[in-house]
N, C-alpha and C. Protein backbone atom coordinates (compact mmCIF):
# COMPACT_ATOMS: atom_id res chain seq x y z
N UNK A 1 0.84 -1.16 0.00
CA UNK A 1 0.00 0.00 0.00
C UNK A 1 0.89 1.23 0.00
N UNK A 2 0.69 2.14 -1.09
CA UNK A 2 1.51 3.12 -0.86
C UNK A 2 0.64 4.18 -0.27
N UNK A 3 1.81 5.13 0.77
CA UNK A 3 0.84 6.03 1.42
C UNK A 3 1.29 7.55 0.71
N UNK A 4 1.63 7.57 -0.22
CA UNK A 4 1.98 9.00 -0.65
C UNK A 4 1.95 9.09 -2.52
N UNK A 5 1.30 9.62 -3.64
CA UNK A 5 2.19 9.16 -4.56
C UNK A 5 3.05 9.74 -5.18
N UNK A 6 3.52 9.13 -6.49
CA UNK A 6 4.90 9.29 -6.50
C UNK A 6 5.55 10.47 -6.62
N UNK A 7 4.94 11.25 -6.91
CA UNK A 7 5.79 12.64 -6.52
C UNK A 7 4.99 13.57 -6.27
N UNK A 8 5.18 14.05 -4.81
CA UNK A 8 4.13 15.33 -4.62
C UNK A 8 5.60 16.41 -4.19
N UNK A 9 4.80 17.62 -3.73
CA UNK A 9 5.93 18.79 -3.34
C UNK A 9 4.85 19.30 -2.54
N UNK A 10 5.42 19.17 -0.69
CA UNK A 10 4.38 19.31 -0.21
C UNK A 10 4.74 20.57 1.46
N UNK A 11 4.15 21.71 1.99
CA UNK A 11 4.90 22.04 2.99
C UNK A 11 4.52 21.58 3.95
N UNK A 12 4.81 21.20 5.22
CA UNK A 12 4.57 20.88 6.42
C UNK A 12 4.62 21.77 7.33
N UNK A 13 3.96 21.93 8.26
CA UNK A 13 4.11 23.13 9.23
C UNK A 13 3.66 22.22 11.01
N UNK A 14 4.08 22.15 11.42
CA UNK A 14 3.95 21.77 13.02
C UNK A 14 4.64 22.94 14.20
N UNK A 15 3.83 23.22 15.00
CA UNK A 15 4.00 23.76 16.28
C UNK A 15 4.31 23.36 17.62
N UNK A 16 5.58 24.04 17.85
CA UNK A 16 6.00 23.03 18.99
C UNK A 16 5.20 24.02 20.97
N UNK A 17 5.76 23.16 21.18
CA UNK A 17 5.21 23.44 22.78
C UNK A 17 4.84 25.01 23.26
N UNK A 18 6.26 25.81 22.77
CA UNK A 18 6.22 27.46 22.79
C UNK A 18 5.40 28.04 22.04
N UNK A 19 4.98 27.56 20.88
CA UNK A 19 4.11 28.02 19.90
C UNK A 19 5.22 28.72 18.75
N UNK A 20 6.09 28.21 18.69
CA UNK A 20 6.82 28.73 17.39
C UNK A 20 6.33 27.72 16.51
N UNK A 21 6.10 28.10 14.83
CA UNK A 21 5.70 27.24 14.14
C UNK A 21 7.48 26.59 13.02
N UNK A 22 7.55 25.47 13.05
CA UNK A 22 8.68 25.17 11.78
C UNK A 22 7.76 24.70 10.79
N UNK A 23 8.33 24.91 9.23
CA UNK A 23 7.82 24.54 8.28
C UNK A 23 9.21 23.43 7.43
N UNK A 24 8.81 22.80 6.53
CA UNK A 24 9.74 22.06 6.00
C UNK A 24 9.00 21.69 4.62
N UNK A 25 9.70 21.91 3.40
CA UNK A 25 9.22 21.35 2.33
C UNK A 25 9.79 19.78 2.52
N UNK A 26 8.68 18.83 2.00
CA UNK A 26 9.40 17.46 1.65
C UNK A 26 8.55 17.26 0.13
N UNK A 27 9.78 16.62 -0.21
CA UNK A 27 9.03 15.92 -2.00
C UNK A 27 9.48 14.86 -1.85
N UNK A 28 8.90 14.34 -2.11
CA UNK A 28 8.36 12.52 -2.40
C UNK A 28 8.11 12.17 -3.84
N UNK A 29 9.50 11.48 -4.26
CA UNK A 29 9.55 11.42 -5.93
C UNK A 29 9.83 9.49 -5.88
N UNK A 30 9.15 9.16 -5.32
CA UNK A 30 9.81 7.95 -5.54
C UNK A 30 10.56 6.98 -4.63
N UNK A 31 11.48 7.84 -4.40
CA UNK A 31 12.76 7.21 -3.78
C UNK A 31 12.10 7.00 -2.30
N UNK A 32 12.66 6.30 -1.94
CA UNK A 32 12.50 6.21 -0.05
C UNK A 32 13.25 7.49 0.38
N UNK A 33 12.29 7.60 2.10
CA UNK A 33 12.72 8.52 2.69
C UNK A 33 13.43 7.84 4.15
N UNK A 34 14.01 8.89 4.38
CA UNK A 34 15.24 8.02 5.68
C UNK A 34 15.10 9.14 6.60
N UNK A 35 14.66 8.71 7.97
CA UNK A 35 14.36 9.67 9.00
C UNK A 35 15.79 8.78 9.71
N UNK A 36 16.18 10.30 10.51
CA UNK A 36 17.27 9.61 11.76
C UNK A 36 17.48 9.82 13.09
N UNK A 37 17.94 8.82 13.68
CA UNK A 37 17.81 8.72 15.38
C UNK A 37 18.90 8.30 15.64
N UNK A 38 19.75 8.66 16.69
CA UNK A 38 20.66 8.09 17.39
C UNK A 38 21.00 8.11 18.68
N UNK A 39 21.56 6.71 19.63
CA UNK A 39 21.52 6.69 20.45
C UNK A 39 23.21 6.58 21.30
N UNK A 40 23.12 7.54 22.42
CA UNK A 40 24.72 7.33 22.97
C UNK A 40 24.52 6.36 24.27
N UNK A 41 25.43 5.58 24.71
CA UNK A 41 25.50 4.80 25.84
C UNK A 41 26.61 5.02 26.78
N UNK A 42 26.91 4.79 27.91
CA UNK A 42 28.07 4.78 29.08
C UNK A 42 27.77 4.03 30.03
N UNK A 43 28.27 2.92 29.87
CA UNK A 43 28.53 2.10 31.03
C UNK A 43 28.05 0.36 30.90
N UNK A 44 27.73 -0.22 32.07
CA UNK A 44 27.51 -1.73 32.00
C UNK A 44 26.04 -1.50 31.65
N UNK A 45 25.12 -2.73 31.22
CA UNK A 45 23.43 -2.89 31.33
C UNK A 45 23.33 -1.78 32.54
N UNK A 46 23.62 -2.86 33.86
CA UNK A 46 22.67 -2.38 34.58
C UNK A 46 22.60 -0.95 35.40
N UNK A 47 24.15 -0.58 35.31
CA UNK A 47 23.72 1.24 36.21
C UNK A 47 24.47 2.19 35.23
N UNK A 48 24.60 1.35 33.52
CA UNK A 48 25.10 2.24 32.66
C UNK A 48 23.74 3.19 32.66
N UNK A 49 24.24 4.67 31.48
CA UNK A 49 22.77 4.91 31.46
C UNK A 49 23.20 5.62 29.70
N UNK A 50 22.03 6.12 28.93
CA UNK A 50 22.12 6.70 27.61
C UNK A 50 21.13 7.66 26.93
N UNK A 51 21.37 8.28 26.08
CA UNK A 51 20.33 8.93 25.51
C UNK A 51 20.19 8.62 24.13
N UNK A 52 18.92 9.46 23.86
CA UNK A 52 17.80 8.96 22.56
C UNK A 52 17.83 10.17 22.02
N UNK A 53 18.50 10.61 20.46
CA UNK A 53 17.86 11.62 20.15
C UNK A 53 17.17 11.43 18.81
N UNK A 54 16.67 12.23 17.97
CA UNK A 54 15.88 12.07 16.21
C UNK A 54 16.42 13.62 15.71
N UNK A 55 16.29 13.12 14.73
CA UNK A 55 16.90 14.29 13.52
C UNK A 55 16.26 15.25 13.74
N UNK A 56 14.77 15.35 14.51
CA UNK A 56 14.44 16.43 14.23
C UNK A 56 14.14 17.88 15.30
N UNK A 57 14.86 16.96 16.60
CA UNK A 57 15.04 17.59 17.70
C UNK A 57 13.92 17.35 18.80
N UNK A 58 13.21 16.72 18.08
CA UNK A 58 11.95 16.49 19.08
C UNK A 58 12.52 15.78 20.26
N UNK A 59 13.26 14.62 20.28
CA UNK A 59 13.95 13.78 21.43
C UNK A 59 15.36 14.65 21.02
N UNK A 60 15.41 15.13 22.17
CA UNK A 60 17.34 15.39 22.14
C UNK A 60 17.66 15.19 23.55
N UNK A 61 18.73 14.05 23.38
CA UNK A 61 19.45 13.38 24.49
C UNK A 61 18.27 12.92 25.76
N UNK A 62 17.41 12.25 25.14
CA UNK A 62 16.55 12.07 26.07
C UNK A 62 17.25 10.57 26.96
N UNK A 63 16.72 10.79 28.31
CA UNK A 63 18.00 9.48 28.93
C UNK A 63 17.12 8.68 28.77
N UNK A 64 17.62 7.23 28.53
CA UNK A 64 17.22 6.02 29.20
C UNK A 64 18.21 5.22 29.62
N UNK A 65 17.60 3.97 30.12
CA UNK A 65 18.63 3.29 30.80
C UNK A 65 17.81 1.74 31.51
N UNK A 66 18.44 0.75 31.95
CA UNK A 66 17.97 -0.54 32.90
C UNK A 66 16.78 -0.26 33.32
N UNK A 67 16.76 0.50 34.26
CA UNK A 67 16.00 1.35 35.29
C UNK A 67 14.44 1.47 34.61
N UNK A 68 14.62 2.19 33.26
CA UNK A 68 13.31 3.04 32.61
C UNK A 68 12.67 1.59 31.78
N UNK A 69 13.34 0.88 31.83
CA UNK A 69 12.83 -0.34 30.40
C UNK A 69 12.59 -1.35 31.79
N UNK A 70 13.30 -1.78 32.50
CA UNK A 70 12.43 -3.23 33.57
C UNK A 70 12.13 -2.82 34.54
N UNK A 71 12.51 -1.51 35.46
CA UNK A 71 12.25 -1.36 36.44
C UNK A 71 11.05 -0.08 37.04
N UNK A 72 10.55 0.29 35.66
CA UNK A 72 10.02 1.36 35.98
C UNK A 72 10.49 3.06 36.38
N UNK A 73 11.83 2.79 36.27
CA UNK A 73 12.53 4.60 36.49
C UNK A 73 12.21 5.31 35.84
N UNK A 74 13.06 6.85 35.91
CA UNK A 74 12.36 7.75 35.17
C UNK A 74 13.75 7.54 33.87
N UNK A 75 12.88 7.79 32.61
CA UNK A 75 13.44 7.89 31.24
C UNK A 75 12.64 6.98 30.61
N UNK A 76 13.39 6.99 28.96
CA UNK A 76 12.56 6.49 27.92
C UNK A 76 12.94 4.93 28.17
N UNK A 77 12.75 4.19 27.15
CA UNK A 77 12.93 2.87 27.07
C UNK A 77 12.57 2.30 25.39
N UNK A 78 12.74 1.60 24.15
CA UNK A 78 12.83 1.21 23.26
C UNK A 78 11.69 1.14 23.06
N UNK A 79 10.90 0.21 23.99
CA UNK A 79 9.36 -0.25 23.64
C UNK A 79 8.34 0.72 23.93
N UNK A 80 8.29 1.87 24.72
CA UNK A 80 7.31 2.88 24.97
C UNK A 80 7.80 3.71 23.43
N UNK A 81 9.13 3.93 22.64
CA UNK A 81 9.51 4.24 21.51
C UNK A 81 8.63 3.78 20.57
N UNK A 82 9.11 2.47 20.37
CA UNK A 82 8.10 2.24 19.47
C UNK A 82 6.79 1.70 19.15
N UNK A 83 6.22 1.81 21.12
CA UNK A 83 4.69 2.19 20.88
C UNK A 83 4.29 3.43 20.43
N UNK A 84 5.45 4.49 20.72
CA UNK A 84 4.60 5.73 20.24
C UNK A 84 4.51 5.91 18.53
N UNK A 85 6.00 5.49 18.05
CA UNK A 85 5.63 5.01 16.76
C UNK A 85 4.28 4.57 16.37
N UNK A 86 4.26 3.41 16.61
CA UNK A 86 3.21 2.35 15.91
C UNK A 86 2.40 2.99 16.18
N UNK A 87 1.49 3.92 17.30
CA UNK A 87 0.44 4.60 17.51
C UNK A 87 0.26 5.89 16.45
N UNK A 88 1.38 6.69 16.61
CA UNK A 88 1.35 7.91 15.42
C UNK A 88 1.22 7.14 13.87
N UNK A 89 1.86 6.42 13.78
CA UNK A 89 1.80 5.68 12.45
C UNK A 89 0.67 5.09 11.99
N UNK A 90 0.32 4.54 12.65
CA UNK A 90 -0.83 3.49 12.58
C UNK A 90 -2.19 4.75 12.42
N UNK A 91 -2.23 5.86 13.68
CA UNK A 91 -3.47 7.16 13.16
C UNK A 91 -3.08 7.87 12.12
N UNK A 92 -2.06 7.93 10.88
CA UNK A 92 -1.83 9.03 10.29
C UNK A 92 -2.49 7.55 8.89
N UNK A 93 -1.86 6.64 8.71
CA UNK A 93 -2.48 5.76 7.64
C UNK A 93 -4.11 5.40 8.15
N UNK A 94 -4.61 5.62 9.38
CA UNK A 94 -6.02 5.24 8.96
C UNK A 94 -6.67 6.75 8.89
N UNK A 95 -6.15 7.87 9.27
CA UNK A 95 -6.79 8.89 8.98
C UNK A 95 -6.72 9.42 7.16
N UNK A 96 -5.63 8.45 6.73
CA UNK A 96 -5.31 8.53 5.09
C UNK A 96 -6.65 7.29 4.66
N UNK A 97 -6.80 6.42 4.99
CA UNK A 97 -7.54 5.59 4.42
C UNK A 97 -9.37 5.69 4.84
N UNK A 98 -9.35 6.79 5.91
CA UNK A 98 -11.14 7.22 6.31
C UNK A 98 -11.66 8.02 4.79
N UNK A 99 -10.22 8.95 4.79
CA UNK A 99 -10.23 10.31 3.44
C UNK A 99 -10.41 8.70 2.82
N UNK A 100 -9.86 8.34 2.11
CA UNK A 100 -10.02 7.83 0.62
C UNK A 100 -11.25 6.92 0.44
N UNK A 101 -12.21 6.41 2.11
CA UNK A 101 -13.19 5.88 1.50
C UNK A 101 -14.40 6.94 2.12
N UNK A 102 -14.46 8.33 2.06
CA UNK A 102 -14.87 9.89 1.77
C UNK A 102 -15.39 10.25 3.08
N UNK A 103 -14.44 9.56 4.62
CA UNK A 103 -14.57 10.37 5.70
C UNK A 103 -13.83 10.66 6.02
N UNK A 104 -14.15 11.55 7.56
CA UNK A 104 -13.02 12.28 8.06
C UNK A 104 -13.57 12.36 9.30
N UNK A 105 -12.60 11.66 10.15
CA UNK A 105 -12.38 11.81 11.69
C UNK A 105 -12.21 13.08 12.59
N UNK A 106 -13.55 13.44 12.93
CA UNK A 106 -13.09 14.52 14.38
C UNK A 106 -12.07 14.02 15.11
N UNK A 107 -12.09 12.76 15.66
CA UNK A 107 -10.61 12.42 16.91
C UNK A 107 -10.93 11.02 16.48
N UNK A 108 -9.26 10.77 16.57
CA UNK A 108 -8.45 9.57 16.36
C UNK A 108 -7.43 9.44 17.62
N UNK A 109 -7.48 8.42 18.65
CA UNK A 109 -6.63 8.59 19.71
C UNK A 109 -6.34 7.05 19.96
N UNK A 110 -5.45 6.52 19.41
CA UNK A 110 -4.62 5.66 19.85
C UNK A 110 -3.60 5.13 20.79
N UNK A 111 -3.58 4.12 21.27
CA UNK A 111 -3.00 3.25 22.15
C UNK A 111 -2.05 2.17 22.03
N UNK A 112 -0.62 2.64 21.92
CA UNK A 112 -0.47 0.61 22.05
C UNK A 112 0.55 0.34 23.10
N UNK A 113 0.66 -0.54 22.98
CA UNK A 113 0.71 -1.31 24.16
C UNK A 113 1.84 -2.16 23.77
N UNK A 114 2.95 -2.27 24.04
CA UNK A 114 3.93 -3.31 23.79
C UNK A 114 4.44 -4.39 24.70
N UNK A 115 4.38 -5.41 24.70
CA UNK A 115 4.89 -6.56 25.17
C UNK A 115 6.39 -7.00 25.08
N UNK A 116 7.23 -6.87 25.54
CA UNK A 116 8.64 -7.71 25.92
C UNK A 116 8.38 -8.67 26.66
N UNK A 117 8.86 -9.86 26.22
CA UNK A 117 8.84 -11.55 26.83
C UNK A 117 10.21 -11.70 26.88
N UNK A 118 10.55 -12.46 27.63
CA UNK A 118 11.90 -13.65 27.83
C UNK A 118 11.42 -14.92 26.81
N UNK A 119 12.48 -14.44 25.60
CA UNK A 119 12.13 -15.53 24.72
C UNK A 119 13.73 -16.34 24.57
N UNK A 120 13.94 -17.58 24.54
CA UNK A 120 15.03 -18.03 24.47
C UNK A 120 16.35 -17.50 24.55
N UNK A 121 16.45 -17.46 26.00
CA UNK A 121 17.35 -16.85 26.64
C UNK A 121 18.11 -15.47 26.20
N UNK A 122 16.92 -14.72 25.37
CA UNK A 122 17.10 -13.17 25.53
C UNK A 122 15.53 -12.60 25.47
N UNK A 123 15.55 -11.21 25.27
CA UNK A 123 14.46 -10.78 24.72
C UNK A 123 13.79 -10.72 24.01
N UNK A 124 12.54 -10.24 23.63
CA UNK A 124 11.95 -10.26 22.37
C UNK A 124 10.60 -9.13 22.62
N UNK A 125 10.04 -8.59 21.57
CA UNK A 125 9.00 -7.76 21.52
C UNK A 125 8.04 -8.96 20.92
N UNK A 126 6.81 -9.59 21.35
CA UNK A 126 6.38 -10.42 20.92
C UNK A 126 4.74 -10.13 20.66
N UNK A 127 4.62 -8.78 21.27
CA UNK A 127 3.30 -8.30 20.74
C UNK A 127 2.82 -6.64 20.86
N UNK A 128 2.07 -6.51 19.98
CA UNK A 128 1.71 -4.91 20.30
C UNK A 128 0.13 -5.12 20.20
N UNK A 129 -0.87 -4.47 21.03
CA UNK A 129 -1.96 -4.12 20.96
C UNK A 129 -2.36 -2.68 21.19
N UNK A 130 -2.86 -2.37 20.09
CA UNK A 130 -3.55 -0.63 19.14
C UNK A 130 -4.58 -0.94 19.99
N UNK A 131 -5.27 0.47 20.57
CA UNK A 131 -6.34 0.83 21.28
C UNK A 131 -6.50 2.04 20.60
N UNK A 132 -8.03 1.75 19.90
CA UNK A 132 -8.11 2.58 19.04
C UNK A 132 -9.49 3.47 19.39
N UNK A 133 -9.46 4.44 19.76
CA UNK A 133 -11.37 5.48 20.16
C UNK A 133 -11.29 6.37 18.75
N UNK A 134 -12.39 6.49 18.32
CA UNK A 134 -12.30 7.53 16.73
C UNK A 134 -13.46 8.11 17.06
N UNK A 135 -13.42 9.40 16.41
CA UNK A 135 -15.15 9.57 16.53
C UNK A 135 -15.22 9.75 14.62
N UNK A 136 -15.74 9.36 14.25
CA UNK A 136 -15.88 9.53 12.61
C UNK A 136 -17.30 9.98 12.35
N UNK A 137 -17.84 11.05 12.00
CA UNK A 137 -19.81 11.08 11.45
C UNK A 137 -19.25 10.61 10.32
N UNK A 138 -20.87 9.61 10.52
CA UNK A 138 -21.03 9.19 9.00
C UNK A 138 -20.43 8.09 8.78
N UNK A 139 -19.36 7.01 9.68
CA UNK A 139 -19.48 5.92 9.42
C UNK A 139 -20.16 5.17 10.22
N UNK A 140 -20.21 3.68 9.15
CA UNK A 140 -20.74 2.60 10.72
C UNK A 140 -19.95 1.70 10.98
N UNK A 141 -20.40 1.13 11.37
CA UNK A 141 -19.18 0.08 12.71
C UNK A 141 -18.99 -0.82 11.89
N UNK A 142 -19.56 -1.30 10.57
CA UNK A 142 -18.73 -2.18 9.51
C UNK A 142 -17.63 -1.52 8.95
N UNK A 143 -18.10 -0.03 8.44
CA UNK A 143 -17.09 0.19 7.94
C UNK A 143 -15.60 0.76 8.51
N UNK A 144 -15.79 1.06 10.20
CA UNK A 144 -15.00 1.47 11.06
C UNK A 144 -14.27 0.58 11.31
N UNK A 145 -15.14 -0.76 11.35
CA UNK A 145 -14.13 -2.10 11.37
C UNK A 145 -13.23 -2.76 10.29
N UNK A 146 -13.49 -2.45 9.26
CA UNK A 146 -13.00 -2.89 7.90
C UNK A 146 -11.91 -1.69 7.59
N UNK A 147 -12.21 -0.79 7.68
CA UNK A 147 -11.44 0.29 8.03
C UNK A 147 -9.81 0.50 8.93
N UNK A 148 -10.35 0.01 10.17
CA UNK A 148 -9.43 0.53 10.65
C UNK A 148 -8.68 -0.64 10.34
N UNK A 149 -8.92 -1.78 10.53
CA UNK A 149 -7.77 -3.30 10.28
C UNK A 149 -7.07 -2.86 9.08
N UNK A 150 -7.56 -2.32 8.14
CA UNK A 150 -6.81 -2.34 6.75
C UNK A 150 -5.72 -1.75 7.43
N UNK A 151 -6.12 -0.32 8.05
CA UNK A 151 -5.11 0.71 8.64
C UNK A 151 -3.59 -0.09 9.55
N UNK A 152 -4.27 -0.89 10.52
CA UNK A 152 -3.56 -2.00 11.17
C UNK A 152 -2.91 -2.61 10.22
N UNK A 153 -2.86 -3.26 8.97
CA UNK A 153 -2.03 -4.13 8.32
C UNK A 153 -1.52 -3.35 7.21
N UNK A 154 -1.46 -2.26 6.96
CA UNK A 154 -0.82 -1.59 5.69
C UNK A 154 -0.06 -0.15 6.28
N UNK A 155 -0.11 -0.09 8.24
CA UNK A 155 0.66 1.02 8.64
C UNK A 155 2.20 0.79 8.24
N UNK A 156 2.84 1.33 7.82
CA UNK A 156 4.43 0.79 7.44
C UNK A 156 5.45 0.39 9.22
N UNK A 157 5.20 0.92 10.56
CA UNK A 157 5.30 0.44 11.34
C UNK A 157 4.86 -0.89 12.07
N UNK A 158 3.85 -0.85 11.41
CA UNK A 158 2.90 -2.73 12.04
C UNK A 158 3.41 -4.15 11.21
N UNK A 159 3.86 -3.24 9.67
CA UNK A 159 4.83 -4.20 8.77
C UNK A 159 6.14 -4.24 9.06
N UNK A 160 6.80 -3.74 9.96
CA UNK A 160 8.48 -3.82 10.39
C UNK A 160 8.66 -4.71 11.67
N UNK A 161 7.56 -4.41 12.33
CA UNK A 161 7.61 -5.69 13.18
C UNK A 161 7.12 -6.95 13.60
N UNK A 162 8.23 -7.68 14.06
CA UNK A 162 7.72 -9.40 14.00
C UNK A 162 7.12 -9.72 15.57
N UNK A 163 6.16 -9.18 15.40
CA UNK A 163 5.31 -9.64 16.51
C UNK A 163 3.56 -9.68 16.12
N UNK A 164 3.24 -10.19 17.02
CA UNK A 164 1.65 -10.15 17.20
C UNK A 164 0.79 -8.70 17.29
N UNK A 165 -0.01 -8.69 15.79
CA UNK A 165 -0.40 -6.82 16.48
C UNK A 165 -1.98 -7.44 16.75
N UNK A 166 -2.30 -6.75 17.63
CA UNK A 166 -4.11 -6.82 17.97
C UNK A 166 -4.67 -5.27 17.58
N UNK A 167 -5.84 -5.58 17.78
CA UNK A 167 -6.46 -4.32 17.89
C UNK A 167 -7.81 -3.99 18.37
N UNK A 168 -7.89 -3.36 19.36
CA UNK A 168 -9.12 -3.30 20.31
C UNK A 168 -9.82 -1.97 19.65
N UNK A 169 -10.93 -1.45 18.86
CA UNK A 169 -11.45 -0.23 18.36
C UNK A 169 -12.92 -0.19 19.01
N UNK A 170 -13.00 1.53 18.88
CA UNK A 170 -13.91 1.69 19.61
C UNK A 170 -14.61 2.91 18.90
N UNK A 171 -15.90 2.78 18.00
CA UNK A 171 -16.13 4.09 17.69
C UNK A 171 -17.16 5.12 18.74
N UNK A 172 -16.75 6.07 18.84
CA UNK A 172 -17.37 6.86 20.07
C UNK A 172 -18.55 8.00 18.74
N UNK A 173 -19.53 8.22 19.68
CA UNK A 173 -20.23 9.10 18.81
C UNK A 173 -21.16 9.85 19.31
């Protein structure tokens, strides 16, 4: 499923916390696009600690560490990462696929939920479950349901990972 086609020229504008607005042209000709993140570390697993940042400043040097991923401390952790992924991802392709079968969502508020197991003697991410509330006029609960699963199996985040995705939806109205 492609979510863009092949060449648009498009501006973006988002507002951050202060209310300054950034804008950014992106064109989309085809080629893949490559977003970037990187992470620094110091020390052993367990009282090393590190940060998380993304290209675009939104995370800069955000810490994580042992602590934030098994024990509950304060900082980020991989899997609250890429629940927030799979959640932004997963509402921006079904709010693309309401438009193309001719609705449009007042609120889309997603949930997921990630699972880490002890799988043969290491880790593993072995499931994510989407919690999905929409309010959409004008659909019904067939098509909210048919709907949003497509959204679930054609988000480009729900296709990168090898785990179990669920999905609990809920249309509110």
């Amino acid at each position: 499923m492609n979510f863009a086609p092949l060449s648009i020229l498009t501006t973006l504008a988002s507002e951050n916390h202060e209310g300054a607005t950034f804008r950014a042209n992106l064109e989309v000709t085809g080629m893949a696009i490559v977003k970037k993140a990187s992470a620094h570390w110091e020390g052993d697993l367990k009282t090393g600690i590190g940060s998380i940042s993304t290209e675009t400043g939104v995370l800069r040097e955000a810490p994580y560490g042992f602590k934030a991923r098994f024990e509950g401390g304060r900082g980020t952790n991989p899997e609250e990462l890429i629940g927030a992924a799979h959640a932004g991802c997963f509402s921006m392709a079904f709010s693309m696929i309401l438009g193309d079968a001719g609705l449009k969502a007042d609120s889309i508020d997603t949930q997921a939920e990630v699972t880490l197991d002890q799988v043969d003697g290491g880790f593993a991410i072995t499931a994510v479950k989407l919690i999905l509330k929409a309010k959409i006029p004008g659909a019904t609960q067939a098509q909210f349901e048919e709907l949003s699963n497509k959204a679930k199996e054609g988000c480009p985040v729900s296709k990168v990972l090898n785990a179990k995705i669920s999905l609990e939806a809920t249309l509110v109205g």
